[in-house]
N, C-alpha and C. Protein backbone atom coordinates (compact mmCIF):
# COMPACT_ATOMS: atom_id res chain seq x y z
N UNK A 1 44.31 53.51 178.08
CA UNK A 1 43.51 52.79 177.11
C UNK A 1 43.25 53.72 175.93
N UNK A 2 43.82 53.45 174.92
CA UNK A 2 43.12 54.01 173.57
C UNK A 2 42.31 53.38 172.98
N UNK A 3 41.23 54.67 172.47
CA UNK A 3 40.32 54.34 171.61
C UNK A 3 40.39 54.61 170.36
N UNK A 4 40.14 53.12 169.47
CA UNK A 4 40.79 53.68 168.08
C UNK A 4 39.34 54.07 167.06
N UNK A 5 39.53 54.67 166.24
CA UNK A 5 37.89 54.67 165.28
C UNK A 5 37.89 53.69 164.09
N UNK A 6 37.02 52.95 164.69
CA UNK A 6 36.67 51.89 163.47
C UNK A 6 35.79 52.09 162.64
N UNK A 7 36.01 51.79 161.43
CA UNK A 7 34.84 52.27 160.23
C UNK A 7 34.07 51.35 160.09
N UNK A 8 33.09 51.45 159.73
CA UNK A 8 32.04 50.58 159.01
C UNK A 8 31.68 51.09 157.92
N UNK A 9 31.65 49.86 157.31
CA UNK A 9 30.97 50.42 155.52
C UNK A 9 29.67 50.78 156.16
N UNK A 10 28.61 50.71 156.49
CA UNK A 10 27.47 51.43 156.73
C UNK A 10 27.99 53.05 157.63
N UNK A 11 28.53 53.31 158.05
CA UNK A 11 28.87 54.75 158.96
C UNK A 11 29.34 55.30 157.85
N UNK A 12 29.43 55.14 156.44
CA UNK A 12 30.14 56.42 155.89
C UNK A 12 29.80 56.02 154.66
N UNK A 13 28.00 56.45 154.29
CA UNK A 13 27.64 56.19 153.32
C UNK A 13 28.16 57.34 151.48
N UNK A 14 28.30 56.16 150.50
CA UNK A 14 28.53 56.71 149.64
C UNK A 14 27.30 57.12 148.49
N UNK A 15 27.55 57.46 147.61
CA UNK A 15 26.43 58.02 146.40
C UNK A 15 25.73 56.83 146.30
N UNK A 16 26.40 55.70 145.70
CA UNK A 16 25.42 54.62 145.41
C UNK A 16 24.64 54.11 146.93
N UNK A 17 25.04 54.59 147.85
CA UNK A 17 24.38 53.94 148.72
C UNK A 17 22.75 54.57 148.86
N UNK A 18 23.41 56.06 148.32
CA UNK A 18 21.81 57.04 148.53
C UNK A 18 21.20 56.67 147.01
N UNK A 19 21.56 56.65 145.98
CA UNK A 19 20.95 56.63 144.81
C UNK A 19 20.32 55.48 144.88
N UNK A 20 20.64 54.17 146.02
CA UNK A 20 19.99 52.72 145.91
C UNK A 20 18.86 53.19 146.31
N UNK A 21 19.09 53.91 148.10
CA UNK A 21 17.73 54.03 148.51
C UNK A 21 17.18 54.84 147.85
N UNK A 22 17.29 55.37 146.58
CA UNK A 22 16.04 57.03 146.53
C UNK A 22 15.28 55.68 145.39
N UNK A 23 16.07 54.87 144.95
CA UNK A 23 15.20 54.36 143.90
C UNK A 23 14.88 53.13 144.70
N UNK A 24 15.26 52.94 145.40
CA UNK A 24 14.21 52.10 146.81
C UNK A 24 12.96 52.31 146.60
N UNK A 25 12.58 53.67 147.30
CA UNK A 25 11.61 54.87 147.07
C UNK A 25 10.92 54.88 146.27
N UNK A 26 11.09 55.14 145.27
CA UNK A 26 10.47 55.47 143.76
C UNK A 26 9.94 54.40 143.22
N UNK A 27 10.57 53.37 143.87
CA UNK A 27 10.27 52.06 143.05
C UNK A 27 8.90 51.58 144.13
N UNK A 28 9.23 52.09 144.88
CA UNK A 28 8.34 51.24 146.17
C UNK A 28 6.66 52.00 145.62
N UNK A 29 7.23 53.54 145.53
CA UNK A 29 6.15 54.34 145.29
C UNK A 29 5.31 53.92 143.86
N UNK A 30 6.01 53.55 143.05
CA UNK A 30 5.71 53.36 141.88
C UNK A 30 4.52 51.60 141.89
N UNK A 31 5.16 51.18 142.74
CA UNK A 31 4.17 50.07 142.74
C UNK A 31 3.04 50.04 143.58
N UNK A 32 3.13 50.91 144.48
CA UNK A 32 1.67 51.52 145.25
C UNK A 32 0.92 52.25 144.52
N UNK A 33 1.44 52.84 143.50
CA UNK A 33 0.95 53.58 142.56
C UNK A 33 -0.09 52.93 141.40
N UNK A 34 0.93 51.98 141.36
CA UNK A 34 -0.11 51.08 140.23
C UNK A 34 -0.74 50.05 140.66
N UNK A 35 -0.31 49.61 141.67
CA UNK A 35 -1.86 48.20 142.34
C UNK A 35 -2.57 48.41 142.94
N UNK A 36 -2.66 50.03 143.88
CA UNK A 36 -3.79 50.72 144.57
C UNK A 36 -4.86 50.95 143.97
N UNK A 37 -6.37 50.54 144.25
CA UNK A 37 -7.43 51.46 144.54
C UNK A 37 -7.85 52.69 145.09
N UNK A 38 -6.75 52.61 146.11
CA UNK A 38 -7.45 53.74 147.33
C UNK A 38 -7.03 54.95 146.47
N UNK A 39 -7.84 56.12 146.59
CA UNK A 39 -7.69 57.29 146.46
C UNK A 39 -6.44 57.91 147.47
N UNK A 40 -6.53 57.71 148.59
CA UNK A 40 -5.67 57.89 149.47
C UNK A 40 -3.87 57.77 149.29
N UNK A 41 -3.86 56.10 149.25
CA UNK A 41 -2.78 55.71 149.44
C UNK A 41 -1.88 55.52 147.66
N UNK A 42 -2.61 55.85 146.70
CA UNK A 42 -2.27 56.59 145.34
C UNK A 42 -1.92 57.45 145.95
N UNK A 43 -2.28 58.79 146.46
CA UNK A 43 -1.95 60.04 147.01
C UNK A 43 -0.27 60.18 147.77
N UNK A 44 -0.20 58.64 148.95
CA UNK A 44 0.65 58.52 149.41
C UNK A 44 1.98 58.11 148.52
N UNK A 45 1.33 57.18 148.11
CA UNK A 45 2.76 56.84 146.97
C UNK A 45 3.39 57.76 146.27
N UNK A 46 2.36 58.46 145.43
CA UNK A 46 3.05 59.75 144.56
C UNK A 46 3.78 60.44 145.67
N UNK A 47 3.80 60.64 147.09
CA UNK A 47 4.47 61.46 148.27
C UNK A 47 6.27 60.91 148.28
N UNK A 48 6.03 59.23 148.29
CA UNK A 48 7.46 58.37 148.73
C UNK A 48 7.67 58.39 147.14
N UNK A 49 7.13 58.59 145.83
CA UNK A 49 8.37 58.83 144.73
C UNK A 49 8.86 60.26 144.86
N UNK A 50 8.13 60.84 145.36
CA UNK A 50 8.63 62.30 146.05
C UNK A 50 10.13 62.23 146.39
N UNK A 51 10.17 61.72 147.30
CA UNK A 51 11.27 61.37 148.81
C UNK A 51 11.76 60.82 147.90
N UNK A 52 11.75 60.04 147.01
CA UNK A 52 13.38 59.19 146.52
C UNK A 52 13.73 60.07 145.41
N UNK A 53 12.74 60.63 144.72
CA UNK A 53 13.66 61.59 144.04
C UNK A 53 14.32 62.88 144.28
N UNK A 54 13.87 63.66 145.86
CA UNK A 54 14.74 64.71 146.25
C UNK A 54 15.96 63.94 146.75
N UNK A 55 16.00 62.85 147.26
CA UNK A 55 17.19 61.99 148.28
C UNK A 55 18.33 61.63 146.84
N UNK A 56 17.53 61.65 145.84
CA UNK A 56 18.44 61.24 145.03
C UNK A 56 19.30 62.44 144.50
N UNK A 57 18.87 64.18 144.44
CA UNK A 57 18.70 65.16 144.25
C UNK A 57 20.07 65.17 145.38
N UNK A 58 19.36 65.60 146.22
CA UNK A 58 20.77 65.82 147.24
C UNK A 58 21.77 64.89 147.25
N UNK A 59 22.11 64.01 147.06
CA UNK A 59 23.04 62.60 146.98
C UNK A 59 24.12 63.63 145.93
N UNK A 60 23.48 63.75 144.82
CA UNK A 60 24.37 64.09 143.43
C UNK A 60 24.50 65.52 144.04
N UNK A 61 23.77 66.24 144.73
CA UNK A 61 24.10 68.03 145.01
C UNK A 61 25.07 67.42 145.98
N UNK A 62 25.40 67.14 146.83
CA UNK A 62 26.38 67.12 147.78
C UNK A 62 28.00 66.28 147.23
N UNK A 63 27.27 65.58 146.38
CA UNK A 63 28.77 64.40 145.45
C UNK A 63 29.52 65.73 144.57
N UNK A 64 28.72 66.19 143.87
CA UNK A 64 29.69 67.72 143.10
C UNK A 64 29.74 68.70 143.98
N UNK A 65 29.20 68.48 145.23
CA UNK A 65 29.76 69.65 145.97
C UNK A 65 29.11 71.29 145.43
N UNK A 66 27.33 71.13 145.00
CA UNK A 66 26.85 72.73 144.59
C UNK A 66 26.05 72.13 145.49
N UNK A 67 25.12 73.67 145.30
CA UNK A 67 23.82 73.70 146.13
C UNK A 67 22.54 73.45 144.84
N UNK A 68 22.70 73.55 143.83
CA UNK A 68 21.82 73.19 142.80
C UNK A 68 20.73 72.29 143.01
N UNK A 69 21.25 71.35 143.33
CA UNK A 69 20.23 69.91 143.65
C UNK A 69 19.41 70.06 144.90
N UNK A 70 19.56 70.59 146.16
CA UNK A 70 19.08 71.20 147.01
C UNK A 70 18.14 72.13 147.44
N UNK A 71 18.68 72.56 146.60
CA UNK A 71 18.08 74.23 145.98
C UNK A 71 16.48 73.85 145.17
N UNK A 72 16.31 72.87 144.66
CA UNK A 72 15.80 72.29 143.67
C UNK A 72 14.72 71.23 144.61
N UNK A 73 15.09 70.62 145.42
CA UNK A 73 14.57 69.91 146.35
C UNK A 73 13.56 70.87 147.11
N UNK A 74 14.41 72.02 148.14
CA UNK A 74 13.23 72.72 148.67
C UNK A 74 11.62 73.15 147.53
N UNK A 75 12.39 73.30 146.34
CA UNK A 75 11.17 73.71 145.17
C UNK A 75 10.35 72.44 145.25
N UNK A 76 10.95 71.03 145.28
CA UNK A 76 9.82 69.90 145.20
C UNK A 76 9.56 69.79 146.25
N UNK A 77 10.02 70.21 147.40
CA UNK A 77 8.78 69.57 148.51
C UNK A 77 8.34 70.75 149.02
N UNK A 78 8.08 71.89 148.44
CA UNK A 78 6.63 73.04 148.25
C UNK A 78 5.53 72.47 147.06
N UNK A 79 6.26 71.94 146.29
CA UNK A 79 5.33 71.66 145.53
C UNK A 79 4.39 70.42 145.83
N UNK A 80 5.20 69.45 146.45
CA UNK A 80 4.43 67.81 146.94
C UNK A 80 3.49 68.49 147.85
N UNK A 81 3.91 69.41 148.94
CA UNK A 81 3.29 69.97 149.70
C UNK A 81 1.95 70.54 149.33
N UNK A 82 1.73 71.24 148.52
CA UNK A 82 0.98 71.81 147.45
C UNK A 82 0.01 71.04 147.13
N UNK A 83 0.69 69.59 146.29
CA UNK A 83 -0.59 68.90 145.86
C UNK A 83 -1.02 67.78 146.88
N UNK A 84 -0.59 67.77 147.92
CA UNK A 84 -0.93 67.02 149.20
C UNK A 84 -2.28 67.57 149.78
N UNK A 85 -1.77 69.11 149.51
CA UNK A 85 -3.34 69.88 150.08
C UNK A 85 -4.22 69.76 148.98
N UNK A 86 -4.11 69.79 148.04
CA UNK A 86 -4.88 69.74 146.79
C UNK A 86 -5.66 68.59 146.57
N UNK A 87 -4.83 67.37 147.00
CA UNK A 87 -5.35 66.22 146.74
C UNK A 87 -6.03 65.87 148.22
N UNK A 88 -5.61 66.58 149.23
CA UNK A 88 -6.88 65.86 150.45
C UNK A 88 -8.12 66.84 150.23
N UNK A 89 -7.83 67.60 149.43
CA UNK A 89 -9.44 68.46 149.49
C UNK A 89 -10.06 67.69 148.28
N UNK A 90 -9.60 67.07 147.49
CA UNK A 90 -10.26 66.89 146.32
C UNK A 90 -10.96 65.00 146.70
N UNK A 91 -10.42 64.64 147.73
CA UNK A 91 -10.31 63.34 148.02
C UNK A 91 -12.00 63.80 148.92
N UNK A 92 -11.56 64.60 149.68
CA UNK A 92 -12.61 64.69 151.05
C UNK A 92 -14.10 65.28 150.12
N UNK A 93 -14.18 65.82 148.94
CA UNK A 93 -14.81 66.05 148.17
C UNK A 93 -15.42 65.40 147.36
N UNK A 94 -15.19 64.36 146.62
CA UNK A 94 -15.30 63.00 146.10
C UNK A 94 -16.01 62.40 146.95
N UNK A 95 -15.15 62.22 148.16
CA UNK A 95 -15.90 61.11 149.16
C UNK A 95 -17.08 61.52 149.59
N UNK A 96 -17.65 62.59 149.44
CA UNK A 96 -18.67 63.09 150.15
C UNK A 96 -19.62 62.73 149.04
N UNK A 97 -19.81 62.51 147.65
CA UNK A 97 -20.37 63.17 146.43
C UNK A 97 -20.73 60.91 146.33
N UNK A 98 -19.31 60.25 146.50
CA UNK A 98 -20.00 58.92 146.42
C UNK A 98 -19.78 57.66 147.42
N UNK A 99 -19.16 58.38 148.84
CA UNK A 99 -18.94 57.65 149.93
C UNK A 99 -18.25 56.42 149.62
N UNK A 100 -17.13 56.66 148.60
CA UNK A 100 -16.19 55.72 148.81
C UNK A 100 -14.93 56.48 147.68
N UNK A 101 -13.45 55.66 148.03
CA UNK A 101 -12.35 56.15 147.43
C UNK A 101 -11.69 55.48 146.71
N UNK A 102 -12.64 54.32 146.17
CA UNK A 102 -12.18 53.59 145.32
C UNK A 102 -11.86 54.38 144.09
N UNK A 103 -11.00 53.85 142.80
CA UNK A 103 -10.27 54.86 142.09
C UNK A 103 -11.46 54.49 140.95
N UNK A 104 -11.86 52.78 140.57
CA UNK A 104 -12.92 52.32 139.85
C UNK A 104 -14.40 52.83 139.76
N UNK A 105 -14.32 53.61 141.17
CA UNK A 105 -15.98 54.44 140.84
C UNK A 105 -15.61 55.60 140.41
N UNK A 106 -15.02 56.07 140.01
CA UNK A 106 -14.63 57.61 139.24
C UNK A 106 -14.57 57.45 137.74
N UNK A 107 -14.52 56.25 137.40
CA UNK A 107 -14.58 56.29 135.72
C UNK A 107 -14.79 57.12 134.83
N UNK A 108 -16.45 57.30 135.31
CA UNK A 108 -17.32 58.07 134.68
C UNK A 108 -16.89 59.83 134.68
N UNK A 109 -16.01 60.56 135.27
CA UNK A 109 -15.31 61.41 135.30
C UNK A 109 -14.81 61.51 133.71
N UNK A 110 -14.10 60.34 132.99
CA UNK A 110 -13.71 60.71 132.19
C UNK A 110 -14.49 61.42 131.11
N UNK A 111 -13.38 62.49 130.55
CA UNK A 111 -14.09 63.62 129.35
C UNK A 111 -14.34 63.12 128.35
């Protein structure tokens, strides 16, 4: 009995297949971004435009075949990392000051 290898267009994804999903991502993030209240899940979204733009990063670093785009990726997710901590201290701080994370009670913040 031979076994032969059958392809599937899904088993052997191409560029556009990753560049769809990173702007999947970005797009998804982008609209959590703008119809949220929560302090929180603003926080989260800015995380998933994160993710679609390193996915999109590596897609094109691996299509030309450098490490550039990669290379570049580890730099953004130290940095998401970064303001992940930044933003749960500043969140858990807030919340303490007016016991809620709505984005509408912070107004008055502005300079």
């Amino acid at each position: 009995m031979m076994i032969t290898h059958v392809t599937n267009s899904f088993s052997d994804p191409t560029l556009v297949r990753y560049l769809a999903l990173g702007a999947v991502l970005f797009a998804i993030g982008l609209v959590g971004f703008m119809a949220r209240r929560n302090m929180i899940m603003i926080f989260l979204s800015t995380e998933i435009m994160f993710q679609g733009v390193a996915i999109n990063l590596i897609a094109f670093s691996r299509y030309y075949q450098n490490a550039d785009g990669q290379s570049f990726v580890i730099f953004l997710l130290t940095v998401a990392a970064a303001e992940a901590s930044l933003a749960l201290g500043l969140v858990i701080m807030l919340y303490r000051q007016r016991q809620t994370l709505n984005v509408d009670a912070w107004s008055d913040l502005q300079g």
